[in-house]
Every structure is written in C-alpha cells, then in structure tokens.
C-alpha atoms as a PDB file:
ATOM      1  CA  UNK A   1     163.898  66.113  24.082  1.00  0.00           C
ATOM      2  CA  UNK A   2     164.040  66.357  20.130  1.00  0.00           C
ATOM      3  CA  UNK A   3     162.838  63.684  17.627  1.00  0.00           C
ATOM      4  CA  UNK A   4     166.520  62.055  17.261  1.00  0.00           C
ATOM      5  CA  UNK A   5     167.334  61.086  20.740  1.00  0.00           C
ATOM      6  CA  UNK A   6     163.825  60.238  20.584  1.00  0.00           C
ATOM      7  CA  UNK A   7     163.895  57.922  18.295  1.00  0.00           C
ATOM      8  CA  UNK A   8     167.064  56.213  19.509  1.00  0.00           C
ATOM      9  CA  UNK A   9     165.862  56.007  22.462  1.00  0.00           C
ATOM     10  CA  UNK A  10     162.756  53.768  21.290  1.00  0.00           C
ATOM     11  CA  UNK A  11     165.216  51.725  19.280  1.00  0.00           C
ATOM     12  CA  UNK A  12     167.195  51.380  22.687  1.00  0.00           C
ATOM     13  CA  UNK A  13     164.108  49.468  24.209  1.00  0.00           C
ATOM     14  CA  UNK A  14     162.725  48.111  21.591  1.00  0.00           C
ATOM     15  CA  UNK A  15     166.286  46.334  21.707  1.00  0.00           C
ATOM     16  CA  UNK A  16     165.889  45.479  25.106  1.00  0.00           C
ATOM     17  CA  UNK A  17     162.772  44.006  23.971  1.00  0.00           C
ATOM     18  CA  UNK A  18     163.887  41.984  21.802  1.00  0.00           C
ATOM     19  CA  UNK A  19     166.171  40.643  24.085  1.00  0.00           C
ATOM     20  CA  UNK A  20     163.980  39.784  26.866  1.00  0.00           C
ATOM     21  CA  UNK A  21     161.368  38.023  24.231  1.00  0.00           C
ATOM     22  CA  UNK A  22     164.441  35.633  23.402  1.00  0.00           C
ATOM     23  CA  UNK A  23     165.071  34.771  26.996  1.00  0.00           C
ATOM     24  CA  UNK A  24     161.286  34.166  27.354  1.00  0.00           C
ATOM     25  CA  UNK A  25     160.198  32.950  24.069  1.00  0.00           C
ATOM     26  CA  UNK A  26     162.621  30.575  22.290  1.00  0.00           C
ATOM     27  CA  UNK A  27     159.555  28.730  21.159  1.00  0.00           C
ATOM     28  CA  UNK A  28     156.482  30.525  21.228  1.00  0.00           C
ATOM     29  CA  UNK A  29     154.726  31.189  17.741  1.00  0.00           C
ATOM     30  CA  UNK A  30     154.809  34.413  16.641  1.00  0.00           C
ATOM     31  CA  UNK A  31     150.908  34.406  16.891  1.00  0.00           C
ATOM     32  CA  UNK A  32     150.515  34.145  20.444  1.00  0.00           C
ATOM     33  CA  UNK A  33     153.225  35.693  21.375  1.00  0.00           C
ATOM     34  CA  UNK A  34     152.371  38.962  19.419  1.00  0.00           C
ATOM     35  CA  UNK A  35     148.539  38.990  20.955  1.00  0.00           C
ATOM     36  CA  UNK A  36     150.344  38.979  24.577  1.00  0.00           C
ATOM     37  CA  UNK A  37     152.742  41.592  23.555  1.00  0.00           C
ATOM     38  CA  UNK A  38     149.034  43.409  21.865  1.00  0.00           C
ATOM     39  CA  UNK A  39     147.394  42.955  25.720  1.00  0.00           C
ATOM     40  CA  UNK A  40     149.992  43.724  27.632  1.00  0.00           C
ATOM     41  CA  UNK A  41     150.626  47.155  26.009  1.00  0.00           C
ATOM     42  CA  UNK A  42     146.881  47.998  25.575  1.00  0.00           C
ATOM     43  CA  UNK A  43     146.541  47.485  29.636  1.00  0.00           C
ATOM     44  CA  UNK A  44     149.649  49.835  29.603  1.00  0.00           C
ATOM     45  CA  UNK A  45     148.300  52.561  27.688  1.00  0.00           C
ATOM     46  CA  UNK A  46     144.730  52.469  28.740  1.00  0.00           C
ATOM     47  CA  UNK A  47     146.029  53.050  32.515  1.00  0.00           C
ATOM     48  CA  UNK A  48     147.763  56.154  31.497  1.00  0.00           C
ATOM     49  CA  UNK A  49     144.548  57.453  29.158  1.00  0.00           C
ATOM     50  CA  UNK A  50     142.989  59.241  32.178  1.00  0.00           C
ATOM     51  CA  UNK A  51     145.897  61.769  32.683  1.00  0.00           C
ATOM     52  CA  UNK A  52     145.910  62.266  28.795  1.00  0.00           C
ATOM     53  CA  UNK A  53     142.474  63.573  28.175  1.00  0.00           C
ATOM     54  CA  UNK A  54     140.394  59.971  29.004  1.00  0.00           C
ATOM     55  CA  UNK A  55     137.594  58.493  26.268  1.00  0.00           C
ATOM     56  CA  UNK A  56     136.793  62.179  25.340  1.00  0.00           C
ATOM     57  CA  UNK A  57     140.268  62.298  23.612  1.00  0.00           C
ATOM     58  CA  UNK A  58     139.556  58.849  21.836  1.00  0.00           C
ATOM     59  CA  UNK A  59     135.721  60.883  20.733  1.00  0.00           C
ATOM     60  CA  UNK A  60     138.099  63.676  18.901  1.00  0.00           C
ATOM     61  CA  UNK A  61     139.890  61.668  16.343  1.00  0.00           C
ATOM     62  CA  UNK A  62     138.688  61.377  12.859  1.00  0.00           C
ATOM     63  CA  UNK A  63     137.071  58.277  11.105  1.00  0.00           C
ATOM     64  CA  UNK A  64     139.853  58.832   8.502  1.00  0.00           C
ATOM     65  CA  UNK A  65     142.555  58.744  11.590  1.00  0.00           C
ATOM     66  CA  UNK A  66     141.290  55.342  13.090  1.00  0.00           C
ATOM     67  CA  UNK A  67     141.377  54.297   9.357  1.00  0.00           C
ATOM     68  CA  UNK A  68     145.476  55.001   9.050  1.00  0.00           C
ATOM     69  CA  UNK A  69     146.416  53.654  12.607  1.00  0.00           C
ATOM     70  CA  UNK A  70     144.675  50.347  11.335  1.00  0.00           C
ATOM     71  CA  UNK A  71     146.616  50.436   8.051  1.00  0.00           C
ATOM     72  CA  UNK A  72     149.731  50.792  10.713  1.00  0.00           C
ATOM     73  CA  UNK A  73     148.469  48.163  13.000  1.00  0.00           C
ATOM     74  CA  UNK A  74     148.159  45.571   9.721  1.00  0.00           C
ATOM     75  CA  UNK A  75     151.426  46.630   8.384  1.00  0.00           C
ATOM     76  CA  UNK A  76     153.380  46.465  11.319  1.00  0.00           C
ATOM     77  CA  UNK A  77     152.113  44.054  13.974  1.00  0.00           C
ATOM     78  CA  UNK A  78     149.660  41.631  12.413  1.00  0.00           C
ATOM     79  CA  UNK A  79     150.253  40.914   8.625  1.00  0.00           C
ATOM     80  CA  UNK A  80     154.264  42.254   8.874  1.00  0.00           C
ATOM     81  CA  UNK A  81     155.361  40.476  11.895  1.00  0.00           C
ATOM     82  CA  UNK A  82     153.267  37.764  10.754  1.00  0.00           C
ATOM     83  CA  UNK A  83     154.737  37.038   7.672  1.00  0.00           C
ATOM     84  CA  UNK A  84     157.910  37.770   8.831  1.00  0.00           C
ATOM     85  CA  UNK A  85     158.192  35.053  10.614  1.00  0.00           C
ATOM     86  CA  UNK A  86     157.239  33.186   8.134  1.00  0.00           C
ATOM     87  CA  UNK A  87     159.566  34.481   5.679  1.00  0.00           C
ATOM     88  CA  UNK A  88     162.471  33.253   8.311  1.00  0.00           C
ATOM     89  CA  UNK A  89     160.975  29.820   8.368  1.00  0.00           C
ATOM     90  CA  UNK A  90     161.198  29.138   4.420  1.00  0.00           C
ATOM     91  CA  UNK A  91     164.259  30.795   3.731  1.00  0.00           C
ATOM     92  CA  UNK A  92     166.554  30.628   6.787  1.00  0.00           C
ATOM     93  CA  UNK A  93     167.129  33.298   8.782  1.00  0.00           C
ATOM     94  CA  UNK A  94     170.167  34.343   6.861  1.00  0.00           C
ATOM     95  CA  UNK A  95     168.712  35.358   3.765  1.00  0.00           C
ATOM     96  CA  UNK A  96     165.330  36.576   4.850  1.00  0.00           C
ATOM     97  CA  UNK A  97     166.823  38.733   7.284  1.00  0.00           C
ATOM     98  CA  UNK A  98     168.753  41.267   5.431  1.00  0.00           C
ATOM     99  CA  UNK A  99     165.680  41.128   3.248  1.00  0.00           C
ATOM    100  CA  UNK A 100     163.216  42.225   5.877  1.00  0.00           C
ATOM    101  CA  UNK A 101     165.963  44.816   6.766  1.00  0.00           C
ATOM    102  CA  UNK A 102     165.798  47.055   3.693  1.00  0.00           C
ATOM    103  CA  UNK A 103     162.624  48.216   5.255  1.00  0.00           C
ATOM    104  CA  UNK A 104     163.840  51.880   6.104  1.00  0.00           C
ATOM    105  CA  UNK A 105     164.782  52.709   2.395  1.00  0.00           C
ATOM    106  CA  UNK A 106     161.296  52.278   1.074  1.00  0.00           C
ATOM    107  CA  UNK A 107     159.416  54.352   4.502  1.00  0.00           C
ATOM    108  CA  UNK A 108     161.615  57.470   3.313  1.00  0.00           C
ATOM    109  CA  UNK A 109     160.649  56.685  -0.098  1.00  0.00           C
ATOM    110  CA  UNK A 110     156.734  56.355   0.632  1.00  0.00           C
ATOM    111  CA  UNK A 111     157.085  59.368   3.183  1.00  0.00           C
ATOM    112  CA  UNK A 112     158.409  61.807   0.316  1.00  0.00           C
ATOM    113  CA  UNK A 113     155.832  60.414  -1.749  1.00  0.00           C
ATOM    114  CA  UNK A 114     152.806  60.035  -0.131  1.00  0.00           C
ATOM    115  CA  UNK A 115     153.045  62.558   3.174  1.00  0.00           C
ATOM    116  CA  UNK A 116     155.270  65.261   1.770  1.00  0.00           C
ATOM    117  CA  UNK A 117     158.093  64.818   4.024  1.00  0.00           C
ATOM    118  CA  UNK A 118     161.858  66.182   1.912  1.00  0.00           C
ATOM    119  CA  UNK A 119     164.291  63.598   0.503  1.00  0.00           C
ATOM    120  CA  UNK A 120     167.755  64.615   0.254  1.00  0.00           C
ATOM    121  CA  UNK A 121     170.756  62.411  -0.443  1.00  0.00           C
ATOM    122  CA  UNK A 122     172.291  62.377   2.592  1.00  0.00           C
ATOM    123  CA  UNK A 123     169.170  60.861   3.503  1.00  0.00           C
ATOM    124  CA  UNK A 124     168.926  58.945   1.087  1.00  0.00           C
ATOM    125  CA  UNK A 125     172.735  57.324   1.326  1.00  0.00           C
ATOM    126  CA  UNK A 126     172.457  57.852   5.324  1.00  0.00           C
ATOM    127  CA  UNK A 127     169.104  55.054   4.733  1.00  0.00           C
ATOM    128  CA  UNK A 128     171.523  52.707   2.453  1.00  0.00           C
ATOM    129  CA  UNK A 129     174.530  52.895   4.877  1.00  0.00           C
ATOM    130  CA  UNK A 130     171.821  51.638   7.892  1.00  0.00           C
ATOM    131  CA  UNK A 131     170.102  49.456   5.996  1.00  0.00           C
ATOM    132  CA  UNK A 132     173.576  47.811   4.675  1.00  0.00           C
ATOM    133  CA  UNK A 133     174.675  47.448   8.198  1.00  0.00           C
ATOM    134  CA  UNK A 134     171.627  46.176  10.248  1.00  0.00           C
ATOM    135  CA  UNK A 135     171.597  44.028   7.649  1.00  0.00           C
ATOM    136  CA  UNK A 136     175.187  42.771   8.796  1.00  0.00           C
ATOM    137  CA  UNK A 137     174.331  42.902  12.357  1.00  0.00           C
ATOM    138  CA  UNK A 138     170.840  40.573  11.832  1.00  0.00           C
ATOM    139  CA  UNK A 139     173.238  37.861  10.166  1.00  0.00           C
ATOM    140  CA  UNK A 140     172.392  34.917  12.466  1.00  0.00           C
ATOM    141  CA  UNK A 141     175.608  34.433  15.143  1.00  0.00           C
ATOM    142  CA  UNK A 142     176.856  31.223  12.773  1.00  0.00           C
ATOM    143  CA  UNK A 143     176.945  32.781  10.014  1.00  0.00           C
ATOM    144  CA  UNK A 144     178.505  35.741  10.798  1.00  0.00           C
ATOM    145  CA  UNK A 145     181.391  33.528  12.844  1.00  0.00           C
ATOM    146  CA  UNK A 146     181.739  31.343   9.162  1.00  0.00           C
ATOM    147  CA  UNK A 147     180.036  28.426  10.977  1.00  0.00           C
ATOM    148  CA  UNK A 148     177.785  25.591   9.780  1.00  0.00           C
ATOM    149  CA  UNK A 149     174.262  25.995  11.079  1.00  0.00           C
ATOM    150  CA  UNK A 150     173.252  23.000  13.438  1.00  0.00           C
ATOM    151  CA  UNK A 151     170.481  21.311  12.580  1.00  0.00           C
ATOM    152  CA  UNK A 152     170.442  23.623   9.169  1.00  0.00           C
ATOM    153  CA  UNK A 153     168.050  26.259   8.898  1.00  0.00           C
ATOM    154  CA  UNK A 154     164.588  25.720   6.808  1.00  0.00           C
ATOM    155  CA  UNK A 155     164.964  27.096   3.628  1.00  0.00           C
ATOM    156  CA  UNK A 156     169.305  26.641   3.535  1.00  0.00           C
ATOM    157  CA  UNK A 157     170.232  24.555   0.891  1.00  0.00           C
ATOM    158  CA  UNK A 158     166.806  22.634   1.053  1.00  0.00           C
ATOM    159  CA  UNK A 159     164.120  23.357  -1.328  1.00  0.00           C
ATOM    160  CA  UNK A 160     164.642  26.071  -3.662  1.00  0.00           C
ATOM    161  CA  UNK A 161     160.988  27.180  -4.301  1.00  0.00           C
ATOM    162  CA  UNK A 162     160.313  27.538  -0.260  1.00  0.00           C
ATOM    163  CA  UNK A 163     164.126  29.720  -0.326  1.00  0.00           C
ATOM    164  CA  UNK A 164     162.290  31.830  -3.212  1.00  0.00           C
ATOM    165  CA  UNK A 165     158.745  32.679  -1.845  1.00  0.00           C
ATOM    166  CA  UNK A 166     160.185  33.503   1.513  1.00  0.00           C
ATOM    167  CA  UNK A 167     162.940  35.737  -0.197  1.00  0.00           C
ATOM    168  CA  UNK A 168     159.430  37.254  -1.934  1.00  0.00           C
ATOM    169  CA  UNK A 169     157.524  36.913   1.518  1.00  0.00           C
ATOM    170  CA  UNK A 170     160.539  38.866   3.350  1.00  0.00           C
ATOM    171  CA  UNK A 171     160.940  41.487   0.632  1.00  0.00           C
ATOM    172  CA  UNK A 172     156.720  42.146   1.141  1.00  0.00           C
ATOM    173  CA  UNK A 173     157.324  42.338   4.703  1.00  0.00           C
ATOM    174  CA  UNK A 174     160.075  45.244   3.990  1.00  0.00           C
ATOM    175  CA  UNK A 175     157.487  46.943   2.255  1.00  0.00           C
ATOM    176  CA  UNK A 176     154.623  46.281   4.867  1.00  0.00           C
ATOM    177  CA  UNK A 177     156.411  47.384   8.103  1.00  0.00           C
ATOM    178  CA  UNK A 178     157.385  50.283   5.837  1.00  0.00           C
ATOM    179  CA  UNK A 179     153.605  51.272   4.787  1.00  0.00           C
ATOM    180  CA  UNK A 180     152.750  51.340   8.683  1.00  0.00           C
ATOM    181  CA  UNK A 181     154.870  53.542   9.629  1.00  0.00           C
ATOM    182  CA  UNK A 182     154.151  56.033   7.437  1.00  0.00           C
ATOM    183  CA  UNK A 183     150.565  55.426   8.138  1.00  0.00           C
ATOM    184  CA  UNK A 184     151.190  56.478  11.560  1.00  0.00           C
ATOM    185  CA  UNK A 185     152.119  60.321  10.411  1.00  0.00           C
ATOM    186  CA  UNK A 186     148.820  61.124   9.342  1.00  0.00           C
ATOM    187  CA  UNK A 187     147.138  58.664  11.609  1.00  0.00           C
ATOM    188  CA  UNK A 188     149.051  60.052  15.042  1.00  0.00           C
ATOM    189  CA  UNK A 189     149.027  64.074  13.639  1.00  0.00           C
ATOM    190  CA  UNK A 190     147.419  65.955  16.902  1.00  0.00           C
ATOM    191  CA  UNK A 191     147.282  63.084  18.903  1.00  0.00           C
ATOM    192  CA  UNK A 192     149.236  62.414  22.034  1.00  0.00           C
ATOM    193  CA  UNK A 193     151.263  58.933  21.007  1.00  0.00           C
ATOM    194  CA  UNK A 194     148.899  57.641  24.325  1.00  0.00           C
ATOM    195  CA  UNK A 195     145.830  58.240  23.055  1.00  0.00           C
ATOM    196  CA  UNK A 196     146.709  56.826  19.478  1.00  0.00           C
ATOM    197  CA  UNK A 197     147.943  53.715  21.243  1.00  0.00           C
ATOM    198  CA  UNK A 198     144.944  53.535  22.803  1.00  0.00           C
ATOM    199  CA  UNK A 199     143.469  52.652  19.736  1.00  0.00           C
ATOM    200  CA  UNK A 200     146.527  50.586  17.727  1.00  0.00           C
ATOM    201  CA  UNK A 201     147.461  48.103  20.469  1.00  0.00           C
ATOM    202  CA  UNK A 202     143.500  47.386  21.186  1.00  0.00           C
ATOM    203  CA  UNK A 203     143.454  46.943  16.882  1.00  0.00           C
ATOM    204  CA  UNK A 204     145.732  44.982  17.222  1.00  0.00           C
ATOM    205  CA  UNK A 205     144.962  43.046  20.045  1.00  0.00           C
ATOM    206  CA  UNK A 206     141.321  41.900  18.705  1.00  0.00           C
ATOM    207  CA  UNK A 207     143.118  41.276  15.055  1.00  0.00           C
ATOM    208  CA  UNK A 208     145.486  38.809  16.642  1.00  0.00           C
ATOM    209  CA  UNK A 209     143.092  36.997  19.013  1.00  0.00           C
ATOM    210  CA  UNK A 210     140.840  36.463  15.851  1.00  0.00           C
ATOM    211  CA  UNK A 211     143.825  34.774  13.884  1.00  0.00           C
ATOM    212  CA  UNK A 212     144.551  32.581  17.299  1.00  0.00           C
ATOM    213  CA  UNK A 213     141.457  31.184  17.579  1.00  0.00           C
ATOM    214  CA  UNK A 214     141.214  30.473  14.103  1.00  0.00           C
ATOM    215  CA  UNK A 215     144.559  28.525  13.799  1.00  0.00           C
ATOM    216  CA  UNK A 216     144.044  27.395  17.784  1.00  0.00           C
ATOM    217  CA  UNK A 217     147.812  28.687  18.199  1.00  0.00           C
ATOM    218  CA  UNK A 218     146.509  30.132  21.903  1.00  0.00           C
ATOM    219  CA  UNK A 219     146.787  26.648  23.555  1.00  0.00           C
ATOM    220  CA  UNK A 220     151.208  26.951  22.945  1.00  0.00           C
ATOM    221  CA  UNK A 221     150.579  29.744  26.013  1.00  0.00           C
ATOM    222  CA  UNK A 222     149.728  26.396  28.287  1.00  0.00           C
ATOM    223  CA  UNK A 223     153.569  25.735  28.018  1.00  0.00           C
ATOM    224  CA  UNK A 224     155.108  29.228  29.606  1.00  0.00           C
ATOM    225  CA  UNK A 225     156.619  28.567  32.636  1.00  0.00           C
ATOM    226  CA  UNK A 226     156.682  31.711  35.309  1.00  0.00           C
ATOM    227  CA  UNK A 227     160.494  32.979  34.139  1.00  0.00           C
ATOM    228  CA  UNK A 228     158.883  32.942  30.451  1.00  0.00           C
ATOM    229  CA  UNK A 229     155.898  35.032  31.905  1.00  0.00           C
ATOM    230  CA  UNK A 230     158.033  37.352  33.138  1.00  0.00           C
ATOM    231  CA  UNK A 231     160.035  38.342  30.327  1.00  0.00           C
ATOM    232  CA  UNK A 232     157.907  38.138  28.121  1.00  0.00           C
ATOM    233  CA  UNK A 233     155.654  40.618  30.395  1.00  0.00           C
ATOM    234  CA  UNK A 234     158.646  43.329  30.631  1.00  0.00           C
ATOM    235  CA  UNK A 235     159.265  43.053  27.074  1.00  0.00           C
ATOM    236  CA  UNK A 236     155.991  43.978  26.036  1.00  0.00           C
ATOM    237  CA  UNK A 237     156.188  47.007  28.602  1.00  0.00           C
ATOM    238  CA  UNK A 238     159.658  48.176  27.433  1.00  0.00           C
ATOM    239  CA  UNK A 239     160.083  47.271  23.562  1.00  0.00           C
ATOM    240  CA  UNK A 240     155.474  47.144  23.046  1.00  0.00           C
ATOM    241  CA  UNK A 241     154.730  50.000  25.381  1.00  0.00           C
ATOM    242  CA  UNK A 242     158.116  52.592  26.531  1.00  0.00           C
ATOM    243  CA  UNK A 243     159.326  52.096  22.931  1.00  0.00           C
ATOM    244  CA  UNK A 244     156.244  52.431  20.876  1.00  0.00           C
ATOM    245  CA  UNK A 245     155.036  54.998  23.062  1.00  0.00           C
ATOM    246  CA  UNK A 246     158.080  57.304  21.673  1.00  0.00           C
ATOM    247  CA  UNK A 247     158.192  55.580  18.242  1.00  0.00           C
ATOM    248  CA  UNK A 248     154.937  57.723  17.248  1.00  0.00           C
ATOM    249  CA  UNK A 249     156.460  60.724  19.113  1.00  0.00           C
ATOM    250  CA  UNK A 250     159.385  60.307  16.929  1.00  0.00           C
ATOM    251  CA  UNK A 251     157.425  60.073  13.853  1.00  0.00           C
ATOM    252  CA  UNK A 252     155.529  63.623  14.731  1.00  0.00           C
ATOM    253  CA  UNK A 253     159.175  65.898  15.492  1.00  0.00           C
ATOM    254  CA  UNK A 254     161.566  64.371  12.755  1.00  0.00           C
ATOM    255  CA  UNK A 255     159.044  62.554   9.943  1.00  0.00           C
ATOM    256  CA  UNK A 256     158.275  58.694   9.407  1.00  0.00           C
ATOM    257  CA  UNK A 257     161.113  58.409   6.923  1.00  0.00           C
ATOM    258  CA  UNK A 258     163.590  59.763   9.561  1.00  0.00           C
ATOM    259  CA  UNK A 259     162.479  58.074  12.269  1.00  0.00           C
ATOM    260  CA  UNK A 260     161.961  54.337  10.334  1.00  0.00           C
ATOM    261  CA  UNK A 261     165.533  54.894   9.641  1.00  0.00           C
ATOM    262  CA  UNK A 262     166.470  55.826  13.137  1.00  0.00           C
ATOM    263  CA  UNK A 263     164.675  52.985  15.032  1.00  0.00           C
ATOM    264  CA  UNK A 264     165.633  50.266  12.910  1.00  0.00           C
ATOM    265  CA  UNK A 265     169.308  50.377  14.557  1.00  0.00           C
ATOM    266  CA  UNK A 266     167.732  48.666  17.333  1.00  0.00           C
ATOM    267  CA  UNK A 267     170.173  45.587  16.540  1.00  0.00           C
ATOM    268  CA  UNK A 268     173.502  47.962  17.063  1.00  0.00           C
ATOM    269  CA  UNK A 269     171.937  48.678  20.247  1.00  0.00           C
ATOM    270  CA  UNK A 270     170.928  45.366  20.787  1.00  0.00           C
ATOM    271  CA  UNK A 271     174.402  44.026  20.379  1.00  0.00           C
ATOM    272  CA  UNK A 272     175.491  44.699  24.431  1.00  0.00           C
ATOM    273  CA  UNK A 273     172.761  42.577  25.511  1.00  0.00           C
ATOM    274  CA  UNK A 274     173.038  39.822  24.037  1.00  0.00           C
ATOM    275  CA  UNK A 275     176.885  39.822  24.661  1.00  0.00           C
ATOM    276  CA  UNK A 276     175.710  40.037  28.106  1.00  0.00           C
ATOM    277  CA  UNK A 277     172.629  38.088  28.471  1.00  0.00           C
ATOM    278  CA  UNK A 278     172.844  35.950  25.534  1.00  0.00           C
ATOM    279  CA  UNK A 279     176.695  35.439  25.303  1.00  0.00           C
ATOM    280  CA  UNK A 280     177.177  36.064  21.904  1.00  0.00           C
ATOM    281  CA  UNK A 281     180.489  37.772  21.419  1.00  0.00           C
ATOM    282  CA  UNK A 282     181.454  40.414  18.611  1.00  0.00           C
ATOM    283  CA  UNK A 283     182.974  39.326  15.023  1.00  0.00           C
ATOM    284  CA  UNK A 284     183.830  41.446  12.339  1.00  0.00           C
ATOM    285  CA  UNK A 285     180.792  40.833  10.725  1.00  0.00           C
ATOM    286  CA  UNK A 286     179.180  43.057  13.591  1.00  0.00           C
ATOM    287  CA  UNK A 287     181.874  45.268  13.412  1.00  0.00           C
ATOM    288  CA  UNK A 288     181.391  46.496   9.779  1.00  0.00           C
ATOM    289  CA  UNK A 289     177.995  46.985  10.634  1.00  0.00           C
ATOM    290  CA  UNK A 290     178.609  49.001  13.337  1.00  0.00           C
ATOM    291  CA  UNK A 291     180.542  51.177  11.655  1.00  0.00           C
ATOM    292  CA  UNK A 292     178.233  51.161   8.680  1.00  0.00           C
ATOM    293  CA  UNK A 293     175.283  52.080  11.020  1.00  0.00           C
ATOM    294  CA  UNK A 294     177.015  54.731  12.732  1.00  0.00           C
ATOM    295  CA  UNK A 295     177.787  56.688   9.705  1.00  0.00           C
ATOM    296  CA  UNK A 296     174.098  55.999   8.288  1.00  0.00           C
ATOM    297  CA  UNK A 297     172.882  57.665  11.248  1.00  0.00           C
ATOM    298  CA  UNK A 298     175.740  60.390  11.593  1.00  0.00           C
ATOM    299  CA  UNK A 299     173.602  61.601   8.650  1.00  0.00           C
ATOM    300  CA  UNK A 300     170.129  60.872   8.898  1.00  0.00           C
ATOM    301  CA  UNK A 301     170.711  62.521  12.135  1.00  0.00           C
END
C-alpha cells in the first residue's frame, strides 16, 4: 500500500477514535485521559516489538533520533493536546477550533524548510482548501445548525482577555502539533513505525503520569464506569495504536507535510459516525467542508 491510502487510512481510525473517546469520555480531563490513551498504546506496541527486531532494534537508534521522537511526543501528545484543550476551554470551542485546525499549513511549511521535503502550489492551495474545510467540519454541531449554545461555551461572549489568550493558546497549538510531526521524519527515518513507537508512546506515557501526579488529575479515573473503560480502551488501540502505527509509515512514503495534510481530514471521515453513533445529522456547514476537503486532498493527493 502507498503513503496516500496510508495516510487516510490512519485518519480513518484516528476518526473512529475520536468517536469512541466521546462515547467514553464526556468528562474526563484531557490529562488522564491522554496517559491511558499513552499506556494503552505502549502495551500495544511493546507486544508486537518481538516480531520487529525486539530491544536490539531499540539499541540501533541514534541519541539524536530519541531526541526528535521526544520533540514529537511534546508537540503532539503532551504540551499540544494539552494546551489544546485548554485553548477550547477559554475561548469556546468555536473559535479555538478552526484555530487549532490551520495546523497542516505550517507542517508543509516547516517540512520544506527544515527536512527538505518540495513545496509546490498545488500543495500549497491543496493545504488551504483542507485546512478551510476541517475547519468547517470542527464547528461545534450548534453552531454550525445557527443555534444558541446551551449553557454558553467558556470564552463566548464572556471575558474578552480569556477569548484572546486561548485564540493565542490555539494558534501555538497549530504550530506545536505541526513541529511534531515533522519531528517524526527524521526521528522515524530507518525505523519500523513499531519500534519508534516503542519509544514515543513510553515518552509519552512517563511525561503524562509526571504532570498527573503533580496536578492529582489521576483520581477523575475513580469515576469510569466499565462502558467508559471500554471505549476508551478500543480507542486508544484504533485511533493511539492502528492509526499512529501508520501515521509514521505515512510520514516515511509521502513526507510529513503530505501526510499532516492528509490525516487531518479525520473529521470528514469522522462525520458517518457520529451521524450514527452520536446522532448528529449533516448541515450545510458540513457540506461545504466536505467539498472543500475533498478538493484539498484531490490535490495533495
């Protein structure tokens, strides 16, 4: 299989994912949650490690290789996710979504800067045209229906300094999530993606426990009933493990740039899902962004 249906592929289950974390999450802090998604997916990985070359594969990669698959691990999991959520507690999830979402445009922008990879303008324009429509497709379901929000979202209409830093918190996680995945080209080059998972989700995993015990966020677990287990568990195997597993195989056939661009149309493919298990239903908000996504990838593609 080539890097595209690769990549859309990950985006597929990291959809499904997402899904499945909002059936078994609704209000689990993103702190906890993320270290279960971290040990869950490191358990994953390091089962499959023995039929990929065991520890002696982990003994071949370079200092300078652990050093970029932390940068991706910060910039992805811990610091972007982090302040992500953040971001969509000060601002509303209306405005620090499409924020957040321009994340694509600056990975093919870092990747033609700092890794070499080409930029061309159908890249370039195929990038905006995603970008413009995930960014229709993460409106929240009452805005895009032209609905009052109820109770109102932090950050709508409230206090305009908390609106502004988490407009500037979303717009630094656009640039964070962007930074780790380019870090993962150089970090991931002549690795299988299980052995250099075998290292991020562990990274990630002891960077996340340290920041739960700190801000005690690990006793909200106490509260998970056995259906929010279980989602929660095959999320982290589809969207943390399946998907990320071909995210960095996607990154080493078609580029980071490509392949940021590719997998952030997880919402498009998210959209069946949630009509299903969520029963939201389509507007023409989520049209437009359909079609706006399905150009942008007609040619990234």
């Amino acid at each position: 299989m080539s890097g595209v249906p690769i990549a859309l592929v990950s985006a597929l289950l990291w959809a499904v994912g997402s899904v499945l974390m909002a059936v078994g999450a609704k209000r689990l802090h993103v702190l906890p949650l993320n270290l279960i998604r971290c040990l869950i997916s490191t358990t994953f990985f390091w089962v499959l490690l023995p039929f990929y070359g065991g520890i002696p594969a982990l003994a071949e990669i370079s200092p300078l290789q652990w050093l970029w698959m932390a940068v991706s691990v910060l910039g992805l999991l811990v610091l972007g996710d982090t302040l992500y959520f953040r971001s969509l507690d000060l601002a509303g999830v209306s405005w620090a979504m499409p924020v957040a979402s321009i994340s694509p445009l600056w990975a093919v922008l870092l990747a033609a800067a700092f890794v070499g990879e080409p930029l061309s303008w159908p890249l370039l324009l195929g990038a905006l045209l995603v970008v413009a429509g995930v960014s229709l497709l993460n409106l929240p379901a009452s805005v895009r229906k032209g609905q009052a929000q109820d109770p109102p979202e932090k950050g709508e209409g409230g206090d305009p300094g908390a609106r502004r830093t988490g407009l500037l918190l979303a717009f630094l996680v656009s640039v964070l999530w962007a930074i780790g995945q380019v870090a993962l080209k150089p970090g991931t080059e002549g690795i299988h993606s299980v052995v250099a998972n075998c290292v991020r989700q562990p990274i990630g995993a002891l960077m996340l426990l340290g920041l739960n015990l700190a801000r005690g966020r690990w006793h909200e677990l106490r509260a998970l009933d056995r259906r929010s287990w279980g989602a929660i568990a095959a999320a982290s195997l589809i969207g943390t493990g399946l998907g990320t597993f071909l995210f960095v195989m996607a990154i080493q056939q078609v580029g980071a740039g490509r392949a940021a661009i590719l997998t952030s149309v997880a919402p498009l493919l998210a959209l069946p899902f949630s009509m299903l298990w969520l029963h939201e239903r389509p507007t023409k908000w989520t049209t437009m962004g359909t079609l706006l996504t399905t150009v942008g990838i007609g040619l990234v593609a």
